[in-house]
Protein backbone atom coordinates (compact mmCIF):
# COMPACT_ATOMS: atom_id res chain seq x y z
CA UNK A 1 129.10 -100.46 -154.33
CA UNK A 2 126.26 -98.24 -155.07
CA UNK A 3 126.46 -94.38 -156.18
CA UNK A 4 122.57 -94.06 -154.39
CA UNK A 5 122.78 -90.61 -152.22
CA UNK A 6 120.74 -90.06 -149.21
CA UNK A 7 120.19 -87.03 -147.54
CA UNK A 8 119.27 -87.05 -143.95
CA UNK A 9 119.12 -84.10 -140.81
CA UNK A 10 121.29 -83.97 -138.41
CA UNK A 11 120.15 -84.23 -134.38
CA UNK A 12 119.63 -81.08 -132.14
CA UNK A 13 122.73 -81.05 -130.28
CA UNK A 14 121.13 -78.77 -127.67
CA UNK A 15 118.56 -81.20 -126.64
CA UNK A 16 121.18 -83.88 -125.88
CA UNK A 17 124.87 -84.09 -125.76
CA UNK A 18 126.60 -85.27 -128.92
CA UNK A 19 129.01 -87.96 -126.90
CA UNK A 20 125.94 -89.33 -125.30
CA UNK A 21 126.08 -93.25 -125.85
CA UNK A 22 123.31 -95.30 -126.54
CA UNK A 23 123.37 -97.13 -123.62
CA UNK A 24 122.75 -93.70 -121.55
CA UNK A 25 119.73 -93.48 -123.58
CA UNK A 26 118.36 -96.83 -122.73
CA UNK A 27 119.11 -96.66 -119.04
CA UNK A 28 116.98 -94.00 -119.06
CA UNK A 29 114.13 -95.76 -121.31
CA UNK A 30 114.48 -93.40 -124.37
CA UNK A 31 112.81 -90.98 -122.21
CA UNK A 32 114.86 -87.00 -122.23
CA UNK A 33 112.04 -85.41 -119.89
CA UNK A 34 109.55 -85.91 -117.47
CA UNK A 35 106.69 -83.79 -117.17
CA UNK A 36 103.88 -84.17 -114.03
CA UNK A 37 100.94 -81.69 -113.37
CA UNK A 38 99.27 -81.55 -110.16
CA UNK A 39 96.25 -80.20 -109.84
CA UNK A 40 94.83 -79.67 -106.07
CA UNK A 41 91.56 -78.66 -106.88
CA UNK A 42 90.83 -81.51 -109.10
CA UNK A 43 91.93 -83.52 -106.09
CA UNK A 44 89.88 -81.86 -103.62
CA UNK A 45 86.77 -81.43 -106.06
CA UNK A 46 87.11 -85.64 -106.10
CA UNK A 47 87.84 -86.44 -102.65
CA UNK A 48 86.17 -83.19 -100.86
CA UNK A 49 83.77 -84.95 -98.03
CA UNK A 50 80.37 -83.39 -98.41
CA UNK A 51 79.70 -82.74 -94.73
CA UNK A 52 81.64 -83.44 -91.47
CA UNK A 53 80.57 -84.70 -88.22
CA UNK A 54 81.71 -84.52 -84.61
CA UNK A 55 80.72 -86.43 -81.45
CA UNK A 56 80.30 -84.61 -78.41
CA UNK A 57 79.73 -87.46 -74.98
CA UNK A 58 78.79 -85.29 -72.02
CA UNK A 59 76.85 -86.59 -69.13
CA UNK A 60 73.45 -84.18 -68.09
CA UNK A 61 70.92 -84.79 -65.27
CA UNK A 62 67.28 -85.94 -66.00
CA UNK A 63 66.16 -82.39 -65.24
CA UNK A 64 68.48 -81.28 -68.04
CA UNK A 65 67.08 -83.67 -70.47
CA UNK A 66 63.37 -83.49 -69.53
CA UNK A 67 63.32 -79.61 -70.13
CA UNK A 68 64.68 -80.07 -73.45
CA UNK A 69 62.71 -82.62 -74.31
CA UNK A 70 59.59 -80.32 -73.40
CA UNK A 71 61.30 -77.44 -75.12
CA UNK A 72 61.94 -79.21 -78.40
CA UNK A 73 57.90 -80.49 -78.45
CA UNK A 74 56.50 -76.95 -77.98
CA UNK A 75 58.60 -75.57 -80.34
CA UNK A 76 57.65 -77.98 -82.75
CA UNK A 77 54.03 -77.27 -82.06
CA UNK A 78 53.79 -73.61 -82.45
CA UNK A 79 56.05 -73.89 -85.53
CA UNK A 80 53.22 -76.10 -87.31
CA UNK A 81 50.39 -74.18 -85.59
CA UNK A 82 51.78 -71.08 -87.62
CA UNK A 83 52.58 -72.70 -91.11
CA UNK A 84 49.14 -73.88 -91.22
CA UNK A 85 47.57 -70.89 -90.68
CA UNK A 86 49.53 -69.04 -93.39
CA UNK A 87 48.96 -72.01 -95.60
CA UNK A 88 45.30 -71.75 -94.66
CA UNK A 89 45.16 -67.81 -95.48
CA UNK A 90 47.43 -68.10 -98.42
CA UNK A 91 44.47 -70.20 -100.02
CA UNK A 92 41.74 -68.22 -98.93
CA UNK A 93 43.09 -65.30 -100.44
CA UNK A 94 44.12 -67.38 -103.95
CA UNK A 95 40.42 -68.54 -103.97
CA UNK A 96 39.05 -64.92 -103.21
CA UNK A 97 41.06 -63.01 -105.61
CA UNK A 98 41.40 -65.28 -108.58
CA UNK A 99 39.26 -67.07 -110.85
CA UNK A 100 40.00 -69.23 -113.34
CA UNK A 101 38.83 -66.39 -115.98
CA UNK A 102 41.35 -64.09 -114.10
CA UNK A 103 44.18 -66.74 -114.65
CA UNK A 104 43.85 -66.80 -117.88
CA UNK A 105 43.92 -63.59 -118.35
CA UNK A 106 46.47 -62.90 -116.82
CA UNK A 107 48.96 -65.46 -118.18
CA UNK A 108 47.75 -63.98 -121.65
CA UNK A 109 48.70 -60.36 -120.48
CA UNK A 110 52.64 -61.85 -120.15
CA UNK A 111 52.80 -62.91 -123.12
CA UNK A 112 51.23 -59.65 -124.93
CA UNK A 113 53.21 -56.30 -125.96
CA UNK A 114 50.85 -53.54 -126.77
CA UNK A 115 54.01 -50.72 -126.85
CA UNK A 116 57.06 -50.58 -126.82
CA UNK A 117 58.27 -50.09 -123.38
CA UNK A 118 56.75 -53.45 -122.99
CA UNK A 119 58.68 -55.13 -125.35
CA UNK A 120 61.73 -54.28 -124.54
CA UNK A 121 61.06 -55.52 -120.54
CA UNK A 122 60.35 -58.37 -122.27
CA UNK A 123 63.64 -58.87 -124.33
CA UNK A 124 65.04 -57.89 -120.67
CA UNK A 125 63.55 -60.95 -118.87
CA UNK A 126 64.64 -62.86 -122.16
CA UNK A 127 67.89 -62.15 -121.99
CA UNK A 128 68.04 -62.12 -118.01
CA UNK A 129 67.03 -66.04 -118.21
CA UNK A 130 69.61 -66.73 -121.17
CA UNK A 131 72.38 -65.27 -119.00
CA UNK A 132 71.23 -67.32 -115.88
CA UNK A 133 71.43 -70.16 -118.18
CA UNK A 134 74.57 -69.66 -119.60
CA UNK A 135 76.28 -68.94 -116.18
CA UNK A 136 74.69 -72.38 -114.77
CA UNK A 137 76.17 -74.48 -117.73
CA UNK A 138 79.41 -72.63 -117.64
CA UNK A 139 79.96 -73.60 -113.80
CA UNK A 140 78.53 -77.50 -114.46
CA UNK A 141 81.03 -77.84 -117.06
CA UNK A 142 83.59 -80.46 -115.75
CA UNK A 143 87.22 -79.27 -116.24
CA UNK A 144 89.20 -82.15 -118.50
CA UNK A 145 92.75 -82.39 -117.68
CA UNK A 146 94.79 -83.41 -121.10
CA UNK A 147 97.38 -85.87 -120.36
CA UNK A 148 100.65 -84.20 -122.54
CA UNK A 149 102.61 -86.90 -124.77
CA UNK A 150 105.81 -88.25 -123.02
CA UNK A 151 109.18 -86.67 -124.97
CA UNK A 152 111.29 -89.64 -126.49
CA UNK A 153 114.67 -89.03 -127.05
CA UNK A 154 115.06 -87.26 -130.79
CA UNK A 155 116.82 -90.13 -131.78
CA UNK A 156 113.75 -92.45 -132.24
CA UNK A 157 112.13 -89.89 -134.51
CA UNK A 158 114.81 -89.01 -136.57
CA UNK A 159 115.82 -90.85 -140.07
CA UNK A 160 118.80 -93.16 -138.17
CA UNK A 161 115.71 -95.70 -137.18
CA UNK A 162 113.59 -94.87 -140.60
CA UNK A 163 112.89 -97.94 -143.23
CA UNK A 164 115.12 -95.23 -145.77
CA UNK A 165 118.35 -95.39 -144.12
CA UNK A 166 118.44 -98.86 -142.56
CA UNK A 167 117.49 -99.67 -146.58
CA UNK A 168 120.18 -97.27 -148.20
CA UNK A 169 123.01 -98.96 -145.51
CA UNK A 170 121.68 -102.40 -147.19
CA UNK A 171 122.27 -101.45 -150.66
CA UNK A 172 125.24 -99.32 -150.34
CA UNK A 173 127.27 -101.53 -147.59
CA UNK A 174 128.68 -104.92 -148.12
CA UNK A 175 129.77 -106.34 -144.81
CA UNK A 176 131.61 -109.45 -146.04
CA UNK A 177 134.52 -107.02 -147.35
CA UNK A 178 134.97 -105.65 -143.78
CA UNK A 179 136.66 -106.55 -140.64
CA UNK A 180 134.49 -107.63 -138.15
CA UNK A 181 135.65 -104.88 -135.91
CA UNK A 182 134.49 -102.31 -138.62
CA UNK A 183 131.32 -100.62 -137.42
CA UNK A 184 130.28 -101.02 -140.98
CA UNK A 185 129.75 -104.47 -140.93
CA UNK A 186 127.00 -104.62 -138.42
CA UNK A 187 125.84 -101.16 -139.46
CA UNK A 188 122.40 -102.52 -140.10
CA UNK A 189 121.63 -104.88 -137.39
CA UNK A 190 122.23 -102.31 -134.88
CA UNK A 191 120.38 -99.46 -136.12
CA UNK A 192 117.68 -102.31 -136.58
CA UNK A 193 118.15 -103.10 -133.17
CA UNK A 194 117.79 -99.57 -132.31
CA UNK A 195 114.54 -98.82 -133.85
CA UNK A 196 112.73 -102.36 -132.41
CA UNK A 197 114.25 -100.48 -128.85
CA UNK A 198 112.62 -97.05 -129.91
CA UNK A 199 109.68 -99.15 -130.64
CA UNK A 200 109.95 -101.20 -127.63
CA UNK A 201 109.90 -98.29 -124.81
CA UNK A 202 107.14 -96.15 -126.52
CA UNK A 203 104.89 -99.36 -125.86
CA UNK A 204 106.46 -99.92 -122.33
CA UNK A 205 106.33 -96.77 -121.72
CA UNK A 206 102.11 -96.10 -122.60
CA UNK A 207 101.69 -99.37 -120.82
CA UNK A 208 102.91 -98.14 -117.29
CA UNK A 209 101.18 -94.89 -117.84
CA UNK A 210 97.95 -96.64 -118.74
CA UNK A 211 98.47 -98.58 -115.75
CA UNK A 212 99.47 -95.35 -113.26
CA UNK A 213 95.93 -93.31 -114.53
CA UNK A 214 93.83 -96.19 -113.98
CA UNK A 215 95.37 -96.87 -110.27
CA UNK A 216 93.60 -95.11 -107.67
CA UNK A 217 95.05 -92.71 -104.57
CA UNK A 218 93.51 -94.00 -101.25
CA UNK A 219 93.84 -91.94 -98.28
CA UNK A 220 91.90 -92.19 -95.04
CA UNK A 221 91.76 -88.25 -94.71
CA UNK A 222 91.84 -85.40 -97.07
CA UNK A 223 95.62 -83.81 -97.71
CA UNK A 224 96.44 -80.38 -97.59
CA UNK A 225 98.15 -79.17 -100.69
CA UNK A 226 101.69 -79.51 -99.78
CA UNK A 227 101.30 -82.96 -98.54
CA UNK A 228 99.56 -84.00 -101.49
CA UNK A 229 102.41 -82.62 -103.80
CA UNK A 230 105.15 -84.69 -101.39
CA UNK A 231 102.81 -87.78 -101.93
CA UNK A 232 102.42 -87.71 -105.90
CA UNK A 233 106.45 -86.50 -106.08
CA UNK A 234 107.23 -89.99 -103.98
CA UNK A 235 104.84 -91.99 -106.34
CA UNK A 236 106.42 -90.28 -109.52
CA UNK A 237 109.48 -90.50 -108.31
CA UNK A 238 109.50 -94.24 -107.87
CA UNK A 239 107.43 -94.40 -110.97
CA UNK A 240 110.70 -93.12 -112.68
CA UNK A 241 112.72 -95.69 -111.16
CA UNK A 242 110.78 -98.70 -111.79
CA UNK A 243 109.62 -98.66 -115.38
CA UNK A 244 113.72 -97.99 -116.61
CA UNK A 245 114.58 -100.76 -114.49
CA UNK A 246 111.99 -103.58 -115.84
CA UNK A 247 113.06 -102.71 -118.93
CA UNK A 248 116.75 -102.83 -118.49
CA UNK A 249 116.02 -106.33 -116.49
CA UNK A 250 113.82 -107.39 -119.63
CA UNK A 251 117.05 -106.76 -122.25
CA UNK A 252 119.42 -108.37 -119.47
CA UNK A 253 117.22 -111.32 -119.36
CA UNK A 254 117.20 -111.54 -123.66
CA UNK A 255 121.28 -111.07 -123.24
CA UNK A 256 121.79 -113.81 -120.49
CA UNK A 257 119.59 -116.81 -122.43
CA UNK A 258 121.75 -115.95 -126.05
CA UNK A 259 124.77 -116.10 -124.38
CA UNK A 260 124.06 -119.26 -121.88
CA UNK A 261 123.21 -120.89 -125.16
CA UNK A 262 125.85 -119.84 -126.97
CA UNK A 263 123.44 -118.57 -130.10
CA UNK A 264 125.69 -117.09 -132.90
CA UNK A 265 124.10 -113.74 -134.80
CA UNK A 266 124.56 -113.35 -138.21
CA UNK A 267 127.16 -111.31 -138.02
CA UNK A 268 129.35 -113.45 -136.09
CA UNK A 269 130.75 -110.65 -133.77
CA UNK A 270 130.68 -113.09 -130.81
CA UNK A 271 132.39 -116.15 -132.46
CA UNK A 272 133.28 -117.66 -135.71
CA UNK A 273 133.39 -120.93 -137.38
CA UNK A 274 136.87 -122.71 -137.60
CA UNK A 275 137.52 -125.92 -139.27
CA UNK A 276 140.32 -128.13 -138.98
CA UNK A 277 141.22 -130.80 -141.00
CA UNK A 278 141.11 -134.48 -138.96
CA UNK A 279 141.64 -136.66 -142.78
CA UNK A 280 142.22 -135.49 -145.95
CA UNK A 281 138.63 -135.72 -147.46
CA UNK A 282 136.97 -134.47 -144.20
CA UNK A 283 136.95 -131.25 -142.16
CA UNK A 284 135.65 -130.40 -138.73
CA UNK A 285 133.81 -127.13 -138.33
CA UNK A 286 133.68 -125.60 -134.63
CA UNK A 287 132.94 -122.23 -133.61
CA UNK A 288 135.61 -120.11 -131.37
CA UNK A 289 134.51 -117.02 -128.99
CA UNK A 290 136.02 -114.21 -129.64
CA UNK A 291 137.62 -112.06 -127.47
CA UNK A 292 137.12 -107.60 -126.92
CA UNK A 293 139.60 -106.30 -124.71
CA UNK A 294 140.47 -109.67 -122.87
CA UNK A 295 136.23 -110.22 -122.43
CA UNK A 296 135.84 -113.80 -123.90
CA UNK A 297 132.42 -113.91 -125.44
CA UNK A 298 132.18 -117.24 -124.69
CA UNK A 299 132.79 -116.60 -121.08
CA UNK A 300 130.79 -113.46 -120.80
CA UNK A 301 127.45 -112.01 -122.43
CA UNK A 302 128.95 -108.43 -121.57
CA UNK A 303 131.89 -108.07 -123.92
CA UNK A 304 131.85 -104.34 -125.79
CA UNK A 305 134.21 -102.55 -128.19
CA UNK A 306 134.40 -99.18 -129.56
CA UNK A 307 133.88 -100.09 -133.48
C-alpha cells in the first residue's frame, strides 16, 4: 500500500441532502435546479402585429353610394387645387427673396461666431443634436436576453470525479485483496462511471437546450401575459420530464444489452469464473452469476447491494 495523502473538500450539505443516493441524482439528470425567465415584452416586441383590420358587410342603396362617391371626388379636388397653390406661392416667394448670392451668405452666417453669445447658441444646437442622437441609439438598441448556465449537481464539480482522486484510489487501493462485496474493490470503476455520467448529462443536457432555443412558438393570435406564462410553464414543464427520461431509457438500454449477453466487467461483481476438474490434466472454466439479496445476476440486469 501507498503512504500518498490526498486532500480533498467536502460537499455543501445544504445544497443537497447527505443520504441522497446516486441514483436520485441521475433520475433527475444531474440537474439540482431549474431556472426559466419569461419575458412578455420580448414576446410581444416579436410577435406584436403591426396594424389590425376589421371587416364591416353592410348593405346601402345606390343613392347612398353615389353621394359618396361624388363626395370623395370633390374632396379630392379642392384638396389638390389648394396644395398647388401653396406649392406655387411657396416658390414664388423662394425665387423673389433669395438669390443664390443670398444663399450663400447665409449658410456662411451659420457657421460664423462674431461674439460670444453666438457661440454659445451654437454649442447649444451642438449639444441639442448630440442628445437627440444619443436618445435615438439608446431606444434602437435591441435588448439581449443572456441565457444563465444550468446548475449541475455539486457532485460533478467536485474532486470525487477529478483525474486526482480516481488516480490516488489506483495507487493506494488494491482490489484483488478485497471481498468483492467491499466497496473498495470497485472503488474506481464507479467513480469512473460517475464522472463519464457527469460528463454525459452536461452534453445531453446543452443538446436539448440547443434544441428548445432554436424551436419556434407558433400561435395563430397574440397571448395575453398570463396565458403566455401557462403556455411556456406547460412546455417547460414537459421539457423537464422528457430530457430525464431519454436519458434514464438511454442507460436502461446500455444495462439490458450487457446483461442479455451476459458480458462480465472487470471486476467480476456479476459472476465469476469456476473451474472444475473433468480429468486429471484438464480443467473446465465456466462462469457462475452471482446472487445480491436473492437477485441472480444472471437472471436479472437489476441486482444492487449496499457495499
Amino acid at each position: 500500500m501507498s503512504n500518498t495523502k490526498a486532500n480533498f473538500s467536502l460537499l455543501d450539505t445544504t445544497r443537497n441532502s447527505p443520504n441522497e443516493t446516486i441514483q436520485s441524482i441521475i433520475n433527475r439528470l444531474m440537474i439540482d435546479a431549474w431556472q426559466s425567465n419569461i419575458s412578455f415584452s420580448a414576446y410581444y416586441k416579436m410577435c406584436a402585429p403591426l396594424s389590425c383590420t376589421y371587416e364591416d358587410t353592410r348593405q346601402h342603396d345606390i343613392f347612398y353610394l353615389i353621394s359618396s362617391i361624388l363626395g370623395i371626388f370633390a374632396g379630392l379636388v379642392f384638396g389638390i387645387e389648394i396644395l398647388i397653390l401653396i406649392i406655387l406661392r411657396f416658390i414664388e416667394n423662394m425665387a423673389d427673396n433669395f438669390s443664390l448670392i443670398e444663399l450663400k451668405r447665409t449658410f456662411k452666417n451659420v457657421f460664423i461666431c462674431r461674439n460670444e453669445q453666438q457661440i454659445i447658441n451654437r454649442c447649444h444646437f451642438i449639444l441639442l443634436i448630440a442628445i437627440i442622437c444619443l436618445l435615438y441609439l439608446a431606444t434602437s438598441l435591441t435588448l439581449v436576453s443572456k441565457t444563465e448556465q444550468s446548475r449541475i449537481h455539486q457532485i460533478c464539480s467536485s474532486n470525487f470525479v477529478s483525474n486526482d482522486w480516481i488516480d490516488y484510489i489506483y495507487n493506494t487501493i488494491d482490489p484483488f485483496q478485497l471481498n468483492y462485496t467491499d466497496f473498495r474493490t470497485t472503488a474506481i470503476g464507479q467513480y469512473q462511471l460517475l464522472a463519464s455520467l457527469c460528463q454525459l448529462s452536461r452534453q445531453v443536457l446543452n443538446d436539448a437546450l440547443s434544441d428548445l432555443s432554436t424551436s419556434h412558438f407558433i400561435e395563430t393570435e397574440l397571448l395575453s401575459y398570463n396565458l403566455l406564462y401557462e403556455r411556456i410553464q406547460s412546455t417547460f414543464k414537459e421539457f423537464q420530464m422528457t430530457i430525464p427520461n431519454s436519458f434514464l431509457n438511454s442507460l436502461s438500454a446500455i444495462r439490458q444489452t450487457t446483461g442479455a449477453n451476459m458480458l462480465m466487467n472487470m471486476f467480476m461483481t456479476s459472476s465469476k469464473f469456476q473451474y472444475e476438474s473433468a480429468l486429471a490434466i484438464f480443467s473446465v472454466f465456466y462462469t457462475r452469476p452471482l446472487s445480491y439479496q436473492g437477485c441472480n445476476c444472471g437472471l436479472s440486469s437489476k441486482c444492487v447491494q449496499s457495499s
